[in-house]
C-alpha atoms as a PDB file:
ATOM      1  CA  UNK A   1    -134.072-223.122  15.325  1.00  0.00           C
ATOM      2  CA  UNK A   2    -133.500-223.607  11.649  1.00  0.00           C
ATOM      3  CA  UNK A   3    -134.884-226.904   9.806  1.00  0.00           C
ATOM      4  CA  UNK A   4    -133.256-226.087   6.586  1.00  0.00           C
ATOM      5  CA  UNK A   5    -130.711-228.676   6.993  1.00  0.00           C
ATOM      6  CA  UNK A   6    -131.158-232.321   7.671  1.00  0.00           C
ATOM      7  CA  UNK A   7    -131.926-235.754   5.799  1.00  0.00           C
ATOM      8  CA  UNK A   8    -135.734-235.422   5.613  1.00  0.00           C
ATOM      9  CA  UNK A   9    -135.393-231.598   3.905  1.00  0.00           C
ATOM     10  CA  UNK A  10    -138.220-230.918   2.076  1.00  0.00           C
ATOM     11  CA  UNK A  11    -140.709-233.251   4.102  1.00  0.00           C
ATOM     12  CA  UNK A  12    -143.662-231.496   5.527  1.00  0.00           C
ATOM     13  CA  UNK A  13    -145.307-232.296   8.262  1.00  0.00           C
ATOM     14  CA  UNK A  14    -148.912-231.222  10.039  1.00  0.00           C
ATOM     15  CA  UNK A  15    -148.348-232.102  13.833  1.00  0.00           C
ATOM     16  CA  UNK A  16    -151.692-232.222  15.844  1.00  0.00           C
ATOM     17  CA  UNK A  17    -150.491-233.959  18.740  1.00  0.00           C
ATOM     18  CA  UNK A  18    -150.169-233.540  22.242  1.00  0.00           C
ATOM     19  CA  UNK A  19    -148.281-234.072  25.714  1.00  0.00           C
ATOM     20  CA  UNK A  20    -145.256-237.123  24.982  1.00  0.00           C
ATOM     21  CA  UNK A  21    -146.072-239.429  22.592  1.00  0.00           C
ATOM     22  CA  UNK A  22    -146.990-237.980  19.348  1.00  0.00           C
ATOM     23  CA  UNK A  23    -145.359-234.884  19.838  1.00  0.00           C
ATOM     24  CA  UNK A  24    -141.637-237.335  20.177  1.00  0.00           C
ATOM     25  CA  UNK A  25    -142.289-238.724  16.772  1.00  0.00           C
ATOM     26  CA  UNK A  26    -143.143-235.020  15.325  1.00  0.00           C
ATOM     27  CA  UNK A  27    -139.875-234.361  17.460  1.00  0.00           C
ATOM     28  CA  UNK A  28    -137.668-236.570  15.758  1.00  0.00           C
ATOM     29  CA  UNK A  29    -138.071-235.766  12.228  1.00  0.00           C
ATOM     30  CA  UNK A  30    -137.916-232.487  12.903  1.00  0.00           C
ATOM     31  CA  UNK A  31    -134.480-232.952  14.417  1.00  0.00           C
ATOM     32  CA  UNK A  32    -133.977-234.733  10.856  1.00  0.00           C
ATOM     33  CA  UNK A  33    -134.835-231.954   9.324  1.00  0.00           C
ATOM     34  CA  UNK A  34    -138.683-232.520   8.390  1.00  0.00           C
ATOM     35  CA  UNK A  35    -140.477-228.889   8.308  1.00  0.00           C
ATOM     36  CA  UNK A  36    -142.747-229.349  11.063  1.00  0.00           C
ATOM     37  CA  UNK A  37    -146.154-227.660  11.888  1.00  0.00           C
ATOM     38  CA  UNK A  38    -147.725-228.310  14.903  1.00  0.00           C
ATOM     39  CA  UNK A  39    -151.140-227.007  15.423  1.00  0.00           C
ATOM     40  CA  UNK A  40    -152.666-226.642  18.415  1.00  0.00           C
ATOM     41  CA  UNK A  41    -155.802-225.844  19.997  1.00  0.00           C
ATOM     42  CA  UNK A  42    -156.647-222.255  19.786  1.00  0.00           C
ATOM     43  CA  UNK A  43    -158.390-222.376  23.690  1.00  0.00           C
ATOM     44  CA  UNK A  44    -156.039-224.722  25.309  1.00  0.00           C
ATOM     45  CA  UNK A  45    -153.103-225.799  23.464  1.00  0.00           C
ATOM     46  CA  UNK A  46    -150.763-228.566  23.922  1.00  0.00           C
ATOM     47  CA  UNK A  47    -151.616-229.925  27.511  1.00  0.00           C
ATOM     48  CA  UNK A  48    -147.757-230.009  28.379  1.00  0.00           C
ATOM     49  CA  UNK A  49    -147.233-226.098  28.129  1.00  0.00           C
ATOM     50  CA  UNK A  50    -148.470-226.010  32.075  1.00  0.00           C
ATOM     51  CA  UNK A  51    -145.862-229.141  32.838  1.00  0.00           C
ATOM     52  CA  UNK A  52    -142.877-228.037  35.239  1.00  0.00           C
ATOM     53  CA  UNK A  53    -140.038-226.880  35.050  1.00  0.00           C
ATOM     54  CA  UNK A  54    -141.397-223.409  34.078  1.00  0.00           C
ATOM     55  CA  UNK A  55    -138.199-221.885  32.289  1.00  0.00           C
ATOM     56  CA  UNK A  56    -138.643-217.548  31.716  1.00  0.00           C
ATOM     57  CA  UNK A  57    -142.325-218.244  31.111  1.00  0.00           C
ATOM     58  CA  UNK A  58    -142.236-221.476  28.936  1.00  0.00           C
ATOM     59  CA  UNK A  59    -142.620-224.951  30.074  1.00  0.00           C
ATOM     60  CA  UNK A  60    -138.982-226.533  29.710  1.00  0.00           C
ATOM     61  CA  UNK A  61    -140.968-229.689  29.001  1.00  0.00           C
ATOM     62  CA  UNK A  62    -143.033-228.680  26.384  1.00  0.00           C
ATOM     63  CA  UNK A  63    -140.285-226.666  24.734  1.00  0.00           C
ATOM     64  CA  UNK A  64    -138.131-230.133  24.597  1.00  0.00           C
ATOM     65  CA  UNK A  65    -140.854-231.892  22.836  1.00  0.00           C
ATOM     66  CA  UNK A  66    -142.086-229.435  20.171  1.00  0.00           C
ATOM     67  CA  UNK A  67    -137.963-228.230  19.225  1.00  0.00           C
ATOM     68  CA  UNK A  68    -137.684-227.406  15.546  1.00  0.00           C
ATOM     69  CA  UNK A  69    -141.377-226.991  14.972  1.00  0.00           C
ATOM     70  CA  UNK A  70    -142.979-224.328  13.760  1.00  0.00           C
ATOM     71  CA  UNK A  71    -147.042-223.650  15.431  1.00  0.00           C
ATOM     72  CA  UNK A  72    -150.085-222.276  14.303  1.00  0.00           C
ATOM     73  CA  UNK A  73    -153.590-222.538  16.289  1.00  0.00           C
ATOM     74  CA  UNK A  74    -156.290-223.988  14.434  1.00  0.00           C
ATOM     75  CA  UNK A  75    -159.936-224.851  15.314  1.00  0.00           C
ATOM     76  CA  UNK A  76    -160.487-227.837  13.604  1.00  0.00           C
ATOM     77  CA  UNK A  77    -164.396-228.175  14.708  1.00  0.00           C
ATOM     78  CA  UNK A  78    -164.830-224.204  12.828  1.00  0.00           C
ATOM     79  CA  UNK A  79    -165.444-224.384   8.871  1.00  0.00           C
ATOM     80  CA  UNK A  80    -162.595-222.147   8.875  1.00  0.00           C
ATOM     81  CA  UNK A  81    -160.331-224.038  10.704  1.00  0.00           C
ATOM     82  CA  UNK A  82    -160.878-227.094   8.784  1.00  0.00           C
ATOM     83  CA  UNK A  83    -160.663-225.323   5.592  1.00  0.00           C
ATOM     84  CA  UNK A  84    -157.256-223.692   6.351  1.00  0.00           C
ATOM     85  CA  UNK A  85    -156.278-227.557   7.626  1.00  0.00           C
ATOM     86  CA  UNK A  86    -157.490-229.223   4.266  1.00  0.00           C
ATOM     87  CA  UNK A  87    -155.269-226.460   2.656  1.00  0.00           C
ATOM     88  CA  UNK A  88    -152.184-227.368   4.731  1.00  0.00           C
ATOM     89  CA  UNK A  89    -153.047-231.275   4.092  1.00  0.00           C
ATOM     90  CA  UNK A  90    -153.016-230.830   0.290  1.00  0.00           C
ATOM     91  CA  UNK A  91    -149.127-229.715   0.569  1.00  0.00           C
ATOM     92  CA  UNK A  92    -148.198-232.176   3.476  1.00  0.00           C
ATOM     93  CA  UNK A  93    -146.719-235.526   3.296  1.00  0.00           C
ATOM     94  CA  UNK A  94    -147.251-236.312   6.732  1.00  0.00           C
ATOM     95  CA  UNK A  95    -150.007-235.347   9.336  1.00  0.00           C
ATOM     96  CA  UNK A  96    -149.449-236.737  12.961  1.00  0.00           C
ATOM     97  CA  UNK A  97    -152.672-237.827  15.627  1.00  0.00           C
ATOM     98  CA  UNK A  98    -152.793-238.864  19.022  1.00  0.00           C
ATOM     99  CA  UNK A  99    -156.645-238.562  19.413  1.00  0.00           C
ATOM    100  CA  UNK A 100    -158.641-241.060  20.452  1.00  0.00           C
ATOM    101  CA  UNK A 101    -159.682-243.195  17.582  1.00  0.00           C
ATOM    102  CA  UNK A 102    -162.882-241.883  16.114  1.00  0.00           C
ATOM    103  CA  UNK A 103    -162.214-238.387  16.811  1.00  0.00           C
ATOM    104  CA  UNK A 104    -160.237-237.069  13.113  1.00  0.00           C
ATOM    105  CA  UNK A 105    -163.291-239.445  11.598  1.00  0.00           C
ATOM    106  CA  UNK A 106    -166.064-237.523  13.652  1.00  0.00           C
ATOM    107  CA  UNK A 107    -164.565-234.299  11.825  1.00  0.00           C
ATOM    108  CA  UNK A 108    -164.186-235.871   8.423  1.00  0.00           C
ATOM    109  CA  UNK A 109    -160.122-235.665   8.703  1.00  0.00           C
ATOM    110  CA  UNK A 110    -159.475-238.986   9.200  1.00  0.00           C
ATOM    111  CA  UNK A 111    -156.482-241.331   6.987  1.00  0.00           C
ATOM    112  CA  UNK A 112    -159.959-242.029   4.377  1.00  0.00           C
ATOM    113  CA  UNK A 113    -160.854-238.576   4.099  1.00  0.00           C
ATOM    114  CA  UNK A 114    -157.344-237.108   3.653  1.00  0.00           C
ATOM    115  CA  UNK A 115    -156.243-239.963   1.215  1.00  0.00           C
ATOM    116  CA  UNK A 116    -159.252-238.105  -0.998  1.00  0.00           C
ATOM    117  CA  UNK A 117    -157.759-234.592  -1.293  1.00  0.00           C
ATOM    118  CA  UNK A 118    -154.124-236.129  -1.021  1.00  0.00           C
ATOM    119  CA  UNK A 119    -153.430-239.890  -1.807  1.00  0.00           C
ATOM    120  CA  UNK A 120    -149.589-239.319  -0.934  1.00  0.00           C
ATOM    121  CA  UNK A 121    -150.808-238.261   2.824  1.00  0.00           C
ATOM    122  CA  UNK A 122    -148.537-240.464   5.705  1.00  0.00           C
ATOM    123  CA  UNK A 123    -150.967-240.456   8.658  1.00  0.00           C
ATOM    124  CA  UNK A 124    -149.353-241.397  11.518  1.00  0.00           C
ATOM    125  CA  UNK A 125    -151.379-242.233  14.871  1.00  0.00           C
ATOM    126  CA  UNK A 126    -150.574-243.086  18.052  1.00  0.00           C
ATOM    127  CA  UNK A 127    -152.675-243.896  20.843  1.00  0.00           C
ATOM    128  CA  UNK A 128    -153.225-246.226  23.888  1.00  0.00           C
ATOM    129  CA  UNK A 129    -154.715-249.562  22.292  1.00  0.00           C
ATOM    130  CA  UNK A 130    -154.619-249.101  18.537  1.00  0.00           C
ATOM    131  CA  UNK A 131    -157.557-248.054  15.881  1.00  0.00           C
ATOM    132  CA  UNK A 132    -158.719-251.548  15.825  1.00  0.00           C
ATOM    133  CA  UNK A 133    -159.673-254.492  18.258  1.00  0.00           C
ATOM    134  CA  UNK A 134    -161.471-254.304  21.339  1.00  0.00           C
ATOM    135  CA  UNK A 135    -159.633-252.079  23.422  1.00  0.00           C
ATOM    136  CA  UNK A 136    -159.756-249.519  20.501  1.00  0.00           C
ATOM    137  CA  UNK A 137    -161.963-246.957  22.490  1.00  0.00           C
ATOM    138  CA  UNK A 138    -159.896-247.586  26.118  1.00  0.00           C
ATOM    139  CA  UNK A 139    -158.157-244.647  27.439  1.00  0.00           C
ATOM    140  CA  UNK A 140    -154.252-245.145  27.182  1.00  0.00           C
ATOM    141  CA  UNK A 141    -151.485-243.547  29.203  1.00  0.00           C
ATOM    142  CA  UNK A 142    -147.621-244.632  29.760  1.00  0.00           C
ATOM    143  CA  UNK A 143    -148.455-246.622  33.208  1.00  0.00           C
ATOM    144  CA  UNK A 144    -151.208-248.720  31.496  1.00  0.00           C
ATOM    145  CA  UNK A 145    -148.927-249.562  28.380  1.00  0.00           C
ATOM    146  CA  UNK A 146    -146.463-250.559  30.796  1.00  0.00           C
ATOM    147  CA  UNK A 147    -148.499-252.489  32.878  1.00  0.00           C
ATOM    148  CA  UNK A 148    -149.857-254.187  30.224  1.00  0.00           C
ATOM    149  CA  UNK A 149    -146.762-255.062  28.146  1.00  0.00           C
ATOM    150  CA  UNK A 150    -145.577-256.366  31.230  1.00  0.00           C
ATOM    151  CA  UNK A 151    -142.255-254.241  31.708  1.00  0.00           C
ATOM    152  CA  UNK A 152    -143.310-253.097  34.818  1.00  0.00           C
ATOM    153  CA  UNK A 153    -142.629-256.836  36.236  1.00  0.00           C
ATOM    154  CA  UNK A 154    -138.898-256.849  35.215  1.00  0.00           C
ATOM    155  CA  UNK A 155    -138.823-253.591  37.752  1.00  0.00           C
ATOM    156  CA  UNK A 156    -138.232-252.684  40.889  1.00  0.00           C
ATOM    157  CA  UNK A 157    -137.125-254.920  43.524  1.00  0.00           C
ATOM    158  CA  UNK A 158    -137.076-258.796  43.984  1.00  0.00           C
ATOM    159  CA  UNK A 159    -140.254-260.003  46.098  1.00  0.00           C
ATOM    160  CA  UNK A 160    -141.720-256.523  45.578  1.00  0.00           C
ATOM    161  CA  UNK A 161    -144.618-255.063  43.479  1.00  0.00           C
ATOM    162  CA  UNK A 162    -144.315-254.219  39.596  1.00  0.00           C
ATOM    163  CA  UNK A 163    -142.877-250.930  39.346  1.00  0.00           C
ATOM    164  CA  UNK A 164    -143.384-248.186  37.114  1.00  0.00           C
ATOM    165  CA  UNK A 165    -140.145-247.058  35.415  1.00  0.00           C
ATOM    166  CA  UNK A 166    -138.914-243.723  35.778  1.00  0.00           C
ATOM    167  CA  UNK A 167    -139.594-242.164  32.598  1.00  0.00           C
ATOM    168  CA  UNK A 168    -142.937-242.359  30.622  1.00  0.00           C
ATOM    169  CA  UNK A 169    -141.277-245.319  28.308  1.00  0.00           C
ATOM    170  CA  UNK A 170    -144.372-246.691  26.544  1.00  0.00           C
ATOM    171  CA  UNK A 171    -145.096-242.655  25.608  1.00  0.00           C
ATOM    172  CA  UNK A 172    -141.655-242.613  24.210  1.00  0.00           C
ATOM    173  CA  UNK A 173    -141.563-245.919  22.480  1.00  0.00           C
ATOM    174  CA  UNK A 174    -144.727-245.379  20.960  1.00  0.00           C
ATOM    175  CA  UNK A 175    -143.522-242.318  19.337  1.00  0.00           C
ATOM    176  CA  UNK A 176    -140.512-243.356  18.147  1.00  0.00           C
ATOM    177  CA  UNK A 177    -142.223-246.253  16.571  1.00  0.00           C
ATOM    178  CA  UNK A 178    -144.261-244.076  14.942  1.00  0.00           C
ATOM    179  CA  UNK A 179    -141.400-242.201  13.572  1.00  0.00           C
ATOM    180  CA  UNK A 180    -139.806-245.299  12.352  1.00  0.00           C
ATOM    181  CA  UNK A 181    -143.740-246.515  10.760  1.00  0.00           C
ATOM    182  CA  UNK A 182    -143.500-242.339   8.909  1.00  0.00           C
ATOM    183  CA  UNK A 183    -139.771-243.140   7.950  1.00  0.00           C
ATOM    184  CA  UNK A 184    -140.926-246.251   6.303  1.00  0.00           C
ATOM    185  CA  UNK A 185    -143.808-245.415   4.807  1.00  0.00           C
ATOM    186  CA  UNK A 186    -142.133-242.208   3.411  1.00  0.00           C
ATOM    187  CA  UNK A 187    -139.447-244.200   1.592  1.00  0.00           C
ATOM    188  CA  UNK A 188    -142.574-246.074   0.036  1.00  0.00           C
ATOM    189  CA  UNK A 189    -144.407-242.751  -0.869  1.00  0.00           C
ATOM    190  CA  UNK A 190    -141.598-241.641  -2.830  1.00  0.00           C
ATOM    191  CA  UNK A 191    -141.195-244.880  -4.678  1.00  0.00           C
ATOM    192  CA  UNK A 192    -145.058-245.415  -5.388  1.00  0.00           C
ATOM    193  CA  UNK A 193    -146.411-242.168  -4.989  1.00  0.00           C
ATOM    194  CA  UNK A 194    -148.930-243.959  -2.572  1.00  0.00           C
ATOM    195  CA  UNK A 195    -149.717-242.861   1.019  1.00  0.00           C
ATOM    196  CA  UNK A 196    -150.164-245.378   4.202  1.00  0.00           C
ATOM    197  CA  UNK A 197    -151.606-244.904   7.375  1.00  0.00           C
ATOM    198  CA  UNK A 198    -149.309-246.665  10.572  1.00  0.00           C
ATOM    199  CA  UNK A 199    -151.219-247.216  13.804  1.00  0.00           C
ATOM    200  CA  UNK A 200    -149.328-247.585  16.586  1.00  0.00           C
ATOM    201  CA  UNK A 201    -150.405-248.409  20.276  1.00  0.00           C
ATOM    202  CA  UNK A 202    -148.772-247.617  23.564  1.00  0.00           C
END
């Protein structure tokens, strides 16, 4: 489907996330418009292409999620890979993470390191606690943002347990805050010329 038309036209965007979260922010600004790259693992890719319903060979799921995007593979721990990435980065205004935090640092592609070879760079992350405090390096999925936040005690039913709600909602608010934290930081970028770096947690 075409991106040529849309309020963020011209934006570019490197999308290296995965399953719900990240890949919903990449989602909505390329529904906006945003030219959109994801970039998956060459071995694996995104997690959610095995995720059911399985629709004439494509998970409906994963198709959903990564609409309006264009993909390439990339190996990101190969000199190659990283070199084709830095290229890519040097032409972006946005690149998108859902690592744990450490992991673009480990590779030297980290918000510091791409600031260097493009001080306009947006890097969004999103990820289960946030890249600072002491639950930085905890695992994060939906049910523990949920439990944790506390919605899951305004659900279900009276005198029961805390419920999980019935769609991953922490996933999906995380990413569209992270969309809105891009959108924002964007508007800044084109005032100041200067990039940011928004952190959200699940």
């Amino acid at each position: 489907m075409s991106t040529a038309k849309g309020l963020l036209k011209g934006m570019k965007v490197l999308d290296l996330t995965r399953v719900l979260a990240g890949p919903y922010c990449g989602m909505m600004l390329a529904d906006m418009g945003a030219d959109v790259i994801k970039i998956e693992n060459p071995s694996t890719g995104d997690d959610s292409r095995l995720n059911f319903p399985i629709v004439q060979g494509e998970s409906a799921y994963f198709m959903n999620l990564n609409r309006n995007k264009r993909g390439i593979t990339l190996n990101l721990k190969h000199p190659k890979g990283k070199e084709i990435f830095i290229e890519l980065v040097k032409k972006a205004d946005v690149v998108l993470e859902n690592y744990r935090p450490g992991v673009m640092e480990k590779l030297g592609l980290g918000y510091e390191d791409l600031r260097k070879i493009n001080p306009k760079i947006i890097y969004g992350a999103v990820s289960g606690f946030g890249h600072f405090g002491p639950y930085s390096q905890r695992a994060g999925y939906d049910i523990i943002g949920q439990a944790m936040s506390g919605l899951m005690s305004t659900t279900g039913w009276p005198g029961g347990e805390p419920t999980r709600t019935g769609t991953a909602i922490s996933d999906v608010l995380g990413g569209l805050s992270c969309s809105i934290g891009v959108l924002a930081a964007y508007s800044n970028m084109l005032k100041t010329g200067e990039g940011e770096k928004i952190d959200i947690s699940l």
